[in-house]
Structure formats: C-alpha cells, structure tokens
C-alpha atoms as a PDB file:
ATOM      1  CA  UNK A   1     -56.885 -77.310 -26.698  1.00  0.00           C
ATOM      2  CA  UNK A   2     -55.802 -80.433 -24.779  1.00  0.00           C
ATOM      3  CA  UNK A   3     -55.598 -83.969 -24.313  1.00  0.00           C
ATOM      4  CA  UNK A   4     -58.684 -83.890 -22.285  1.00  0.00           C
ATOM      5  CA  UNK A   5     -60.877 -83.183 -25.466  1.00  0.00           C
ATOM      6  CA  UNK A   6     -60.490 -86.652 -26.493  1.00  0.00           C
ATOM      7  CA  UNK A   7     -61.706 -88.487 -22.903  1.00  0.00           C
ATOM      8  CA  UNK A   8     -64.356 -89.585 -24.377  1.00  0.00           C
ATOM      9  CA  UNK A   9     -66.491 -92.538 -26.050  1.00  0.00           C
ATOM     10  CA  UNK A  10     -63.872 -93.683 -29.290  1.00  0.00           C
ATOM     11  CA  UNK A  11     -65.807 -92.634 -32.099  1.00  0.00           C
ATOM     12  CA  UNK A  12     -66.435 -88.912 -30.585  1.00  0.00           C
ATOM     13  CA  UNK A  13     -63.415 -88.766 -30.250  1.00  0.00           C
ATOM     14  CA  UNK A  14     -62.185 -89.916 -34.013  1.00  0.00           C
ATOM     15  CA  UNK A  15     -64.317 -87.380 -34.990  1.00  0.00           C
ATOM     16  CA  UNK A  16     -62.752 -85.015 -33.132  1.00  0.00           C
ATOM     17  CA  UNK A  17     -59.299 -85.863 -34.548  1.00  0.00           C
ATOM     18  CA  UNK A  18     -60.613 -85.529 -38.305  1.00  0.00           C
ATOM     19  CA  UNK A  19     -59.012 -81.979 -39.693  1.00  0.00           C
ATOM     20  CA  UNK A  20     -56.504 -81.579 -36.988  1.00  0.00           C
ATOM     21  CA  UNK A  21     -52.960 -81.737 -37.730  1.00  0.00           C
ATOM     22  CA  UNK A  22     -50.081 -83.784 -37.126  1.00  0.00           C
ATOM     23  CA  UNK A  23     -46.743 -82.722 -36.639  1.00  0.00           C
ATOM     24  CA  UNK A  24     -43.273 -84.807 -36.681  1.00  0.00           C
ATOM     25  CA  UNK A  25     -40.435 -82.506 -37.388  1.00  0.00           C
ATOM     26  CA  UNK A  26     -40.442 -81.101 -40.231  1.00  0.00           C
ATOM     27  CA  UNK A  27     -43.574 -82.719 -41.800  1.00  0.00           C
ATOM     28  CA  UNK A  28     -47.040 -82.017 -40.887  1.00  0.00           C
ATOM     29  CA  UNK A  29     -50.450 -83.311 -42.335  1.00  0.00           C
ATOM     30  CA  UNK A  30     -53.835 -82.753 -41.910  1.00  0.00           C
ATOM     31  CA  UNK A  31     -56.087 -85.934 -41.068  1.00  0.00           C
ATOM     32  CA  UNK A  32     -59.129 -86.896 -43.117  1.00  0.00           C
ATOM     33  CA  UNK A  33     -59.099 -90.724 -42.425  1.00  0.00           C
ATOM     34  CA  UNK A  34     -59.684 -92.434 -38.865  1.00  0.00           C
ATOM     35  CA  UNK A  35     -60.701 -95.297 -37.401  1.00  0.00           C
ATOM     36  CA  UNK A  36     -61.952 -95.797 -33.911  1.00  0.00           C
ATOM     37  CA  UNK A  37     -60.748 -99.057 -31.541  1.00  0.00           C
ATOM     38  CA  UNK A  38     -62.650 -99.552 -28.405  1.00  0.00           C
ATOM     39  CA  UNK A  39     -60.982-101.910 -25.208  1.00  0.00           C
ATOM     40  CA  UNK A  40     -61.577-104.804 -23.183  1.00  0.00           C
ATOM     41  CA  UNK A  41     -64.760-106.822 -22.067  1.00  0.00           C
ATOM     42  CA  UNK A  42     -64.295-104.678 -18.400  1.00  0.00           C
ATOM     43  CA  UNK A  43     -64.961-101.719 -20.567  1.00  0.00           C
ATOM     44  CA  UNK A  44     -67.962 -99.623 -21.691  1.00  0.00           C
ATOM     45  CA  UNK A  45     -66.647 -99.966 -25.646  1.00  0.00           C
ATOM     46  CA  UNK A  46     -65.614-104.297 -26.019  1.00  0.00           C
ATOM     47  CA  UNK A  47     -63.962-104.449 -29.322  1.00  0.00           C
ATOM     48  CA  UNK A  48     -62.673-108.077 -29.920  1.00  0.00           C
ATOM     49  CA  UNK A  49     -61.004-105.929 -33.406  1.00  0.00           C
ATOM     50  CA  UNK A  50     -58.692-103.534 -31.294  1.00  0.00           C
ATOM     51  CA  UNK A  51     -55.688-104.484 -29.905  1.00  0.00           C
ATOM     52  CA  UNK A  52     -56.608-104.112 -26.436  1.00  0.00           C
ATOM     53  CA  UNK A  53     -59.701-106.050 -27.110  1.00  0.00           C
ATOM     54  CA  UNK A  54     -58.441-109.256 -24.669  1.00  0.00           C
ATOM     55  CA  UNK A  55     -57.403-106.986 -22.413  1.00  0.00           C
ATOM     56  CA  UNK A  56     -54.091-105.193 -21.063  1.00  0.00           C
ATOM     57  CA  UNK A  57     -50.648-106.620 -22.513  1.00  0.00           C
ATOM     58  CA  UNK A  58     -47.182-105.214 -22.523  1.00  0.00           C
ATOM     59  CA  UNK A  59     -47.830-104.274 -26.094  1.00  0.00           C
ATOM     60  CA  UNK A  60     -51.125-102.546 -25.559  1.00  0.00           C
ATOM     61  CA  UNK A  61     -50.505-100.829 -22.340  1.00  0.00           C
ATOM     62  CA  UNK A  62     -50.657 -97.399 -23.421  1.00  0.00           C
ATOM     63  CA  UNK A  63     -54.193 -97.487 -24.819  1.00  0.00           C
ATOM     64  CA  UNK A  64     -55.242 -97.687 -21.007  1.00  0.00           C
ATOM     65  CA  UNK A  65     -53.705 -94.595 -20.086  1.00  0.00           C
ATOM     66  CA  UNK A  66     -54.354 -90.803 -20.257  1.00  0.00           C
ATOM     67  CA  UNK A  67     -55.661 -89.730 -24.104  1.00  0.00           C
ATOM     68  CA  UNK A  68     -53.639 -87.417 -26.406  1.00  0.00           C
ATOM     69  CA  UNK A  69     -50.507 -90.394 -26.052  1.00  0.00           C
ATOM     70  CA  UNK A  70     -48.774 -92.001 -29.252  1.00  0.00           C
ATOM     71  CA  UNK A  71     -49.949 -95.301 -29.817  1.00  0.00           C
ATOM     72  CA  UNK A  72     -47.286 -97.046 -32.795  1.00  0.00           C
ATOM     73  CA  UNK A  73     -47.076-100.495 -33.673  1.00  0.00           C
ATOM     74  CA  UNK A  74     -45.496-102.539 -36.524  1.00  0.00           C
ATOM     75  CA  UNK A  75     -48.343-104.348 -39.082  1.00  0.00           C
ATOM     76  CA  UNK A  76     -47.454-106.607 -41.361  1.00  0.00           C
ATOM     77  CA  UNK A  77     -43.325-106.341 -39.786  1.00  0.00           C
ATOM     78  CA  UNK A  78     -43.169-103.510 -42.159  1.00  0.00           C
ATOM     79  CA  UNK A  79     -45.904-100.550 -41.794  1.00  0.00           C
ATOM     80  CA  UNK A  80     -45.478 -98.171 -38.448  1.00  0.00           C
ATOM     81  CA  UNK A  81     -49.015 -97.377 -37.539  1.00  0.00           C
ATOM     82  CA  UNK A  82     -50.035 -94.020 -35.888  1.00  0.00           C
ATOM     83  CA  UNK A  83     -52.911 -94.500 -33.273  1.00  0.00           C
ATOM     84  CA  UNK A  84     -53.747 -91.575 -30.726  1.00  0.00           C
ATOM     85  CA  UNK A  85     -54.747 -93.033 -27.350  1.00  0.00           C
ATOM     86  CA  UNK A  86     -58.457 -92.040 -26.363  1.00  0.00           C
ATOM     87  CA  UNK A  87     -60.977 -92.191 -24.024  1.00  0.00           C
ATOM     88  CA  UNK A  88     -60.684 -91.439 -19.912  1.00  0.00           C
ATOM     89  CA  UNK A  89     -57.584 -92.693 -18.271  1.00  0.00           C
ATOM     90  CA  UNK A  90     -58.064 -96.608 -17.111  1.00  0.00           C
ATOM     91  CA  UNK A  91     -60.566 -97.330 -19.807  1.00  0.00           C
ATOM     92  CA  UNK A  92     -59.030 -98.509 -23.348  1.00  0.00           C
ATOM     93  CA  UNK A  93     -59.151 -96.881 -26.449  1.00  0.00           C
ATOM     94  CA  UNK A  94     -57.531 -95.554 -29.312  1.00  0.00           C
ATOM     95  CA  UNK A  95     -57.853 -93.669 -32.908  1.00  0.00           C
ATOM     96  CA  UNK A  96     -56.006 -94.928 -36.028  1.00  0.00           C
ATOM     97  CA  UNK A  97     -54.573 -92.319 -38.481  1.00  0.00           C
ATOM     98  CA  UNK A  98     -55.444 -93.866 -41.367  1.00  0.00           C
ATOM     99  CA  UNK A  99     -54.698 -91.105 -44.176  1.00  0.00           C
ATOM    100  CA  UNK A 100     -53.751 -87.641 -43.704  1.00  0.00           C
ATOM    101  CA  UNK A 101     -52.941 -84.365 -46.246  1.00  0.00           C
ATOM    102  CA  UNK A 102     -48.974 -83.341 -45.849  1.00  0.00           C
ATOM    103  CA  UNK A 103     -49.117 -79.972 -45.653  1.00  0.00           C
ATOM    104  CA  UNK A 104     -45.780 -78.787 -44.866  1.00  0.00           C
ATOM    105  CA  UNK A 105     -42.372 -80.772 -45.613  1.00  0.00           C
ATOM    106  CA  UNK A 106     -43.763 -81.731 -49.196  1.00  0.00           C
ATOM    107  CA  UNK A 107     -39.896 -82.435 -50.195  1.00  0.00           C
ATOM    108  CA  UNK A 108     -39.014 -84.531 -46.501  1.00  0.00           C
ATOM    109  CA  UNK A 109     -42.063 -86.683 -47.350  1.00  0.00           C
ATOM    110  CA  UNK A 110     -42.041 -87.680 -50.683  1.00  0.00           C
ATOM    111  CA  UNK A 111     -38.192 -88.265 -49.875  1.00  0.00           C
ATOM    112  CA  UNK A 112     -39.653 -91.367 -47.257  1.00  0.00           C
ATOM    113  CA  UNK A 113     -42.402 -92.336 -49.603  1.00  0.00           C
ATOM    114  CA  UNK A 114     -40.135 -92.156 -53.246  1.00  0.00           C
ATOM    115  CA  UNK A 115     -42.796 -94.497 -54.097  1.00  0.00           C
ATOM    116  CA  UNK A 116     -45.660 -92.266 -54.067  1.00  0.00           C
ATOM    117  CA  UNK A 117     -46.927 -90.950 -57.433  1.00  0.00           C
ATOM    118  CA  UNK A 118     -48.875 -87.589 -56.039  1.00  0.00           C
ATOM    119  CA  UNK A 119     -48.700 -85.759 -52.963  1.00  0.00           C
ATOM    120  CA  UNK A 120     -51.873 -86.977 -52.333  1.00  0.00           C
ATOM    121  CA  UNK A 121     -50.891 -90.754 -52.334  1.00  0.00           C
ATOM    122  CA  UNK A 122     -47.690 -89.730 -49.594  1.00  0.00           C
ATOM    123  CA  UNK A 123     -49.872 -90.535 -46.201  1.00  0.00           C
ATOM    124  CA  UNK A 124     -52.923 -92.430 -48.035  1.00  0.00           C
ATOM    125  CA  UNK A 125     -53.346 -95.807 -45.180  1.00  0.00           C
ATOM    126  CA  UNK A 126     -51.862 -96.047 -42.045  1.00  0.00           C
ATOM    127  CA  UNK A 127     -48.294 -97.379 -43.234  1.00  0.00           C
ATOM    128  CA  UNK A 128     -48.193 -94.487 -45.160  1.00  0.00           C
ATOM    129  CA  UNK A 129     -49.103 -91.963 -42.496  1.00  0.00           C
ATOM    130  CA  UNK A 130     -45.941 -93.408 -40.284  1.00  0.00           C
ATOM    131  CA  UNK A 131     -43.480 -93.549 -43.129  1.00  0.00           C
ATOM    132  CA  UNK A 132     -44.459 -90.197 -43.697  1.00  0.00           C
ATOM    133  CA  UNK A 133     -44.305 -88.475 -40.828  1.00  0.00           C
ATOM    134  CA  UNK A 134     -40.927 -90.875 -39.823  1.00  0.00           C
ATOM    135  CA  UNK A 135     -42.838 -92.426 -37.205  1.00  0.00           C
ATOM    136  CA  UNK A 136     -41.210 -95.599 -35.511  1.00  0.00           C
ATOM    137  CA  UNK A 137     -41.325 -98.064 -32.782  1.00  0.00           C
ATOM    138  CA  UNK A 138     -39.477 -95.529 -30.323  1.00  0.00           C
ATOM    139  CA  UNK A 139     -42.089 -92.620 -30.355  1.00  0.00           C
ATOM    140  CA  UNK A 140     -44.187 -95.109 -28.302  1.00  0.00           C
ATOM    141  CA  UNK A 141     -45.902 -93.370 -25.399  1.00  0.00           C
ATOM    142  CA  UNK A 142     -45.083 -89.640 -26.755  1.00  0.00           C
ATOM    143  CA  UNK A 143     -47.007 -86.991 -25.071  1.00  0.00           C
ATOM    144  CA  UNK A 144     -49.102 -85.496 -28.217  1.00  0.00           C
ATOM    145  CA  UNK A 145     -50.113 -82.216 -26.414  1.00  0.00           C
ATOM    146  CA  UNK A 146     -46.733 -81.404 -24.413  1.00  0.00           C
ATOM    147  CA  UNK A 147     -45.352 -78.474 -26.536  1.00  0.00           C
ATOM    148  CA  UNK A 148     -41.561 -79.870 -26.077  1.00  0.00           C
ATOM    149  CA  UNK A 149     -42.795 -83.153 -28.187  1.00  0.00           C
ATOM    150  CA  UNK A 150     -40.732 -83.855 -31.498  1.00  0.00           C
ATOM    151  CA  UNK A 151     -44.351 -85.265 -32.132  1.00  0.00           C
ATOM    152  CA  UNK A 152     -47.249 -83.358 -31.415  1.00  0.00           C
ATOM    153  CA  UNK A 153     -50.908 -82.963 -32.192  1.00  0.00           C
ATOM    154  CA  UNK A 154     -52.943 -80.115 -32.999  1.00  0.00           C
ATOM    155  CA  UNK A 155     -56.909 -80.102 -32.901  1.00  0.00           C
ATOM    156  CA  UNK A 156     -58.897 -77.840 -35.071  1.00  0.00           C
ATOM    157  CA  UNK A 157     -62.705 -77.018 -34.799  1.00  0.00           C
ATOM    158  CA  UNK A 158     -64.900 -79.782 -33.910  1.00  0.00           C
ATOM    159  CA  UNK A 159     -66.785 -80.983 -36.721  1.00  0.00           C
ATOM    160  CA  UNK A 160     -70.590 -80.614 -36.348  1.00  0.00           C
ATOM    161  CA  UNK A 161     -72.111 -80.981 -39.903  1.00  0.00           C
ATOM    162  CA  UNK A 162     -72.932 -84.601 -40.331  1.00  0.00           C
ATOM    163  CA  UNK A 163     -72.725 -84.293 -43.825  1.00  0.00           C
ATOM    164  CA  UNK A 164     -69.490 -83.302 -43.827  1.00  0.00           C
ATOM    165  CA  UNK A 165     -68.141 -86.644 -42.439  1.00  0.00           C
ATOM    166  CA  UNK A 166     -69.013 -90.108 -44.126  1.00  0.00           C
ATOM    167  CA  UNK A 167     -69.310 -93.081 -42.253  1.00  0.00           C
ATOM    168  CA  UNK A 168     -68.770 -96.548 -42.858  1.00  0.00           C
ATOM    169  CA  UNK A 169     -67.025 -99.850 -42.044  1.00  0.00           C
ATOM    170  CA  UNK A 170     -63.359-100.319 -40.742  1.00  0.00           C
ATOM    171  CA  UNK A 171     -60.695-101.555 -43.054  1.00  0.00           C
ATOM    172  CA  UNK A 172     -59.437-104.880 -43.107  1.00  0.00           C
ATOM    173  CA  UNK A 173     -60.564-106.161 -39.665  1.00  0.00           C
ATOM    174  CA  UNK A 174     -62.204-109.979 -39.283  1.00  0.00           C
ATOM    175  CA  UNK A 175     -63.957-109.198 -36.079  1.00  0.00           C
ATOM    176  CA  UNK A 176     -66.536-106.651 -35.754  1.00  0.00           C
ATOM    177  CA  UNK A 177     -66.041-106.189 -39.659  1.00  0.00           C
ATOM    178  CA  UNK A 178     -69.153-104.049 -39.956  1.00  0.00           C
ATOM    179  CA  UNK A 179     -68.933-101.617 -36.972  1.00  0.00           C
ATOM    180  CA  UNK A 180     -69.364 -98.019 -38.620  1.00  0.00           C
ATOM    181  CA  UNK A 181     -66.344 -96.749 -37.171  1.00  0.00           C
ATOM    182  CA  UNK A 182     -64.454 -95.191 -39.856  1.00  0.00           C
ATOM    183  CA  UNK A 183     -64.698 -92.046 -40.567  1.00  0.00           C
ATOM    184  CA  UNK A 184     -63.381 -89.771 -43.165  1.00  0.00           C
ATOM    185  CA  UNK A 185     -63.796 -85.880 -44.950  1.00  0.00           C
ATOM    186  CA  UNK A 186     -65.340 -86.871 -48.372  1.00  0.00           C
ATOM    187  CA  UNK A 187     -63.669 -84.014 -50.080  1.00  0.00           C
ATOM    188  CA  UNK A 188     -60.176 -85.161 -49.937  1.00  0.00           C
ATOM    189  CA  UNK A 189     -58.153 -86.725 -52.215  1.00  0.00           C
ATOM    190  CA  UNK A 190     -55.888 -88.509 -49.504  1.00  0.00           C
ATOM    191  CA  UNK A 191     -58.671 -91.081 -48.273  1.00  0.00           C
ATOM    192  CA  UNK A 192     -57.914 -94.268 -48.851  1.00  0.00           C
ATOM    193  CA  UNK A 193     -60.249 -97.223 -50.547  1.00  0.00           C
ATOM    194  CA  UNK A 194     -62.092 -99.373 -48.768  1.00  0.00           C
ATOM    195  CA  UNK A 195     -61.285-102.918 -48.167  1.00  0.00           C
ATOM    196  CA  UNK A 196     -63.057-105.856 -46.860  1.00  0.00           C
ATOM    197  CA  UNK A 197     -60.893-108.588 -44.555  1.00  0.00           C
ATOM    198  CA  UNK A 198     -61.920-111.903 -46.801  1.00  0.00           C
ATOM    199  CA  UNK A 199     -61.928-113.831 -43.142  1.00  0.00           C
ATOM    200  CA  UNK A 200     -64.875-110.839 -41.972  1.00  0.00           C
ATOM    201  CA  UNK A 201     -68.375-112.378 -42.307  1.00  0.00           C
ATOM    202  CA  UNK A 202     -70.145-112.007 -45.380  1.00  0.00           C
ATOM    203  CA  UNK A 203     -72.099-108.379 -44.652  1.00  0.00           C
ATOM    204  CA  UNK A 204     -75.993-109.386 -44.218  1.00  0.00           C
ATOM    205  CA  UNK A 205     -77.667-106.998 -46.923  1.00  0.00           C
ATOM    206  CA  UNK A 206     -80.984-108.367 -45.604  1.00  0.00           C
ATOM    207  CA  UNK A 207     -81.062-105.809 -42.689  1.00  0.00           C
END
C-alpha cells in the first residue's frame, strides 16, 4: 500500500479512497463519501470547479505535487476540509472526504462535534469530516502514507463491483455542476444528502 496507488486519473482514484480509513490521533473513520477535483487547462482532467482549476496558486500548490499529501482548506471561514492530493506528480488533482464512519475515538469525536445527534451524523460533509478528525489549517502538506504522520491514510481493497458504488453529481459546485464525480457506498448511514448549487445550470433532463 502506497501513495503511488492513487497516481492516477481523479475519479479512479476517489474510488480507490472509498472504504479506506483515516486516521488523526486518536480518531479514525472509514470513508464512504468522495468527490473527485481535476486541475488546470495544461492538464489531462480541466475542472473550472476545483481549486486548482485556473491553475497553480500559493493556496493550491500542493494539489500539483506527489499523491497521498493532505490537502485542507477553510470553506465558508468556518469548515476545515480534508482533500487527499491525487494523480501523478506535476499534474493537479485531488479527492474530497466528504463523509466518513468514526470507527475508533467514538468519545474524542462526538466531544468536537457536541452537536451531532448520532454517531452517524459526527463526519457526515466535509466540515464535519475535519472537525472530526481535528483537522486544521496546519496539517497542510502532511505526508498521508509516512508511518511517523500524526495523520495518516490507510487503503483497503479496491472496489470492483459497480454496484456497490453509486454515482452521481458533486455537491454544491456552480461550474461543472453535473460532472458524475461523486461517489459514495450506498449502504452507509454517514453519506450525506445531495445538494444542488442554485447558481449551477438548471440540469437538462432532455438528454
């Protein structure tokens, strides 16, 4: 298992991230929610929805490196959110952890999320997933596979039933609203609803 697993096209790649586990301390959680972001218009995957869309910026930088690295940035000014840098180094792209299972440090989490009402609802959407795990601004750029990480990230089997992933549109994004890029294990409880930006483009049912 390494980073090299993921240095490849973004939504390979958010497949392969769905059921592996992510670890921050003492709180761990499966993921059953991603979405994938391509890169720039030098690129093979232009996505004018992902951050590195217009190409490299100080904020971005990281999602043109080597795959398996933290990606975290603020939404909103309040919500950390947890992307995993994909994709060949040079060539942007990243994963977004959009909802994950906690299975281990039940107590730690619901302690960061006293606003949760299950333990399913304690890393349902990417803010969650951050405050969760106690993700911030400073694990920027973390090394996911180096075995010394405070943060690190665990693959498990590659998923090659196509019925047991659903597909659909990505969450709350104007641009490229209707790119089937999200991706998510039906079965579980911790996958959060669907939401359409209201500046996307109406979807054309005609097709």
């Amino acid at each position: 298992m390494s980073a090299e697993e993921l240095a490849v096209e973004p939504l390979r790649a958010a497949r392969r991230l769905l059921g592996g586990v992510l670890r921050s301390g003492p709180v761990a959680l499966r993921i059953v929610e991603v979405e994938a972001y391509g890169g720039d218009p030098a690129g093979p995957w232009h996505d004018p929805a992902a951050h590195s869309g217009r190409g490299r910026t100080p904020r971005n930088a990281v999602m043109f490196g080597p795959p398996g690295v933290l990606y975290v940035y603020f939404s909103y000014g309040m919500h950390t959110c947890v992307n995993v840098v994909s994709g060949p180094d040079g060539t942007a792209s990243a994963v977004l952890v959009r909802a994950g299972e906690v299975i281990e440090g039940h107590e730690v989490a619901r302690g960061r999320r006293p606003a949760a009402r299950t333990d399913a609802d304690l890393a349902r959407g990417p803010g969650n997933v951050g405050s969760a795990l106690g993700i911030g601004l400073d694990d920027y750029g973390t090394r996911l596979f180096d075995p010394d990480a405070q943060i690190r990230l665990e693959l498990g089997p590659e998923i090659t039933d196509p019925a047991a992933v659903s597909v659909g549109p990505r969450v709350g994004v104007s641009l490229a609203a209707d790119r089937p890029w999200r991706l998510w294990l039906p079965d579980s409880p911790a996958v959060s609803a669907y939401r359409r930006s209201p500046r996307a483009p109406k979807m054309d049912r005609s097709a």
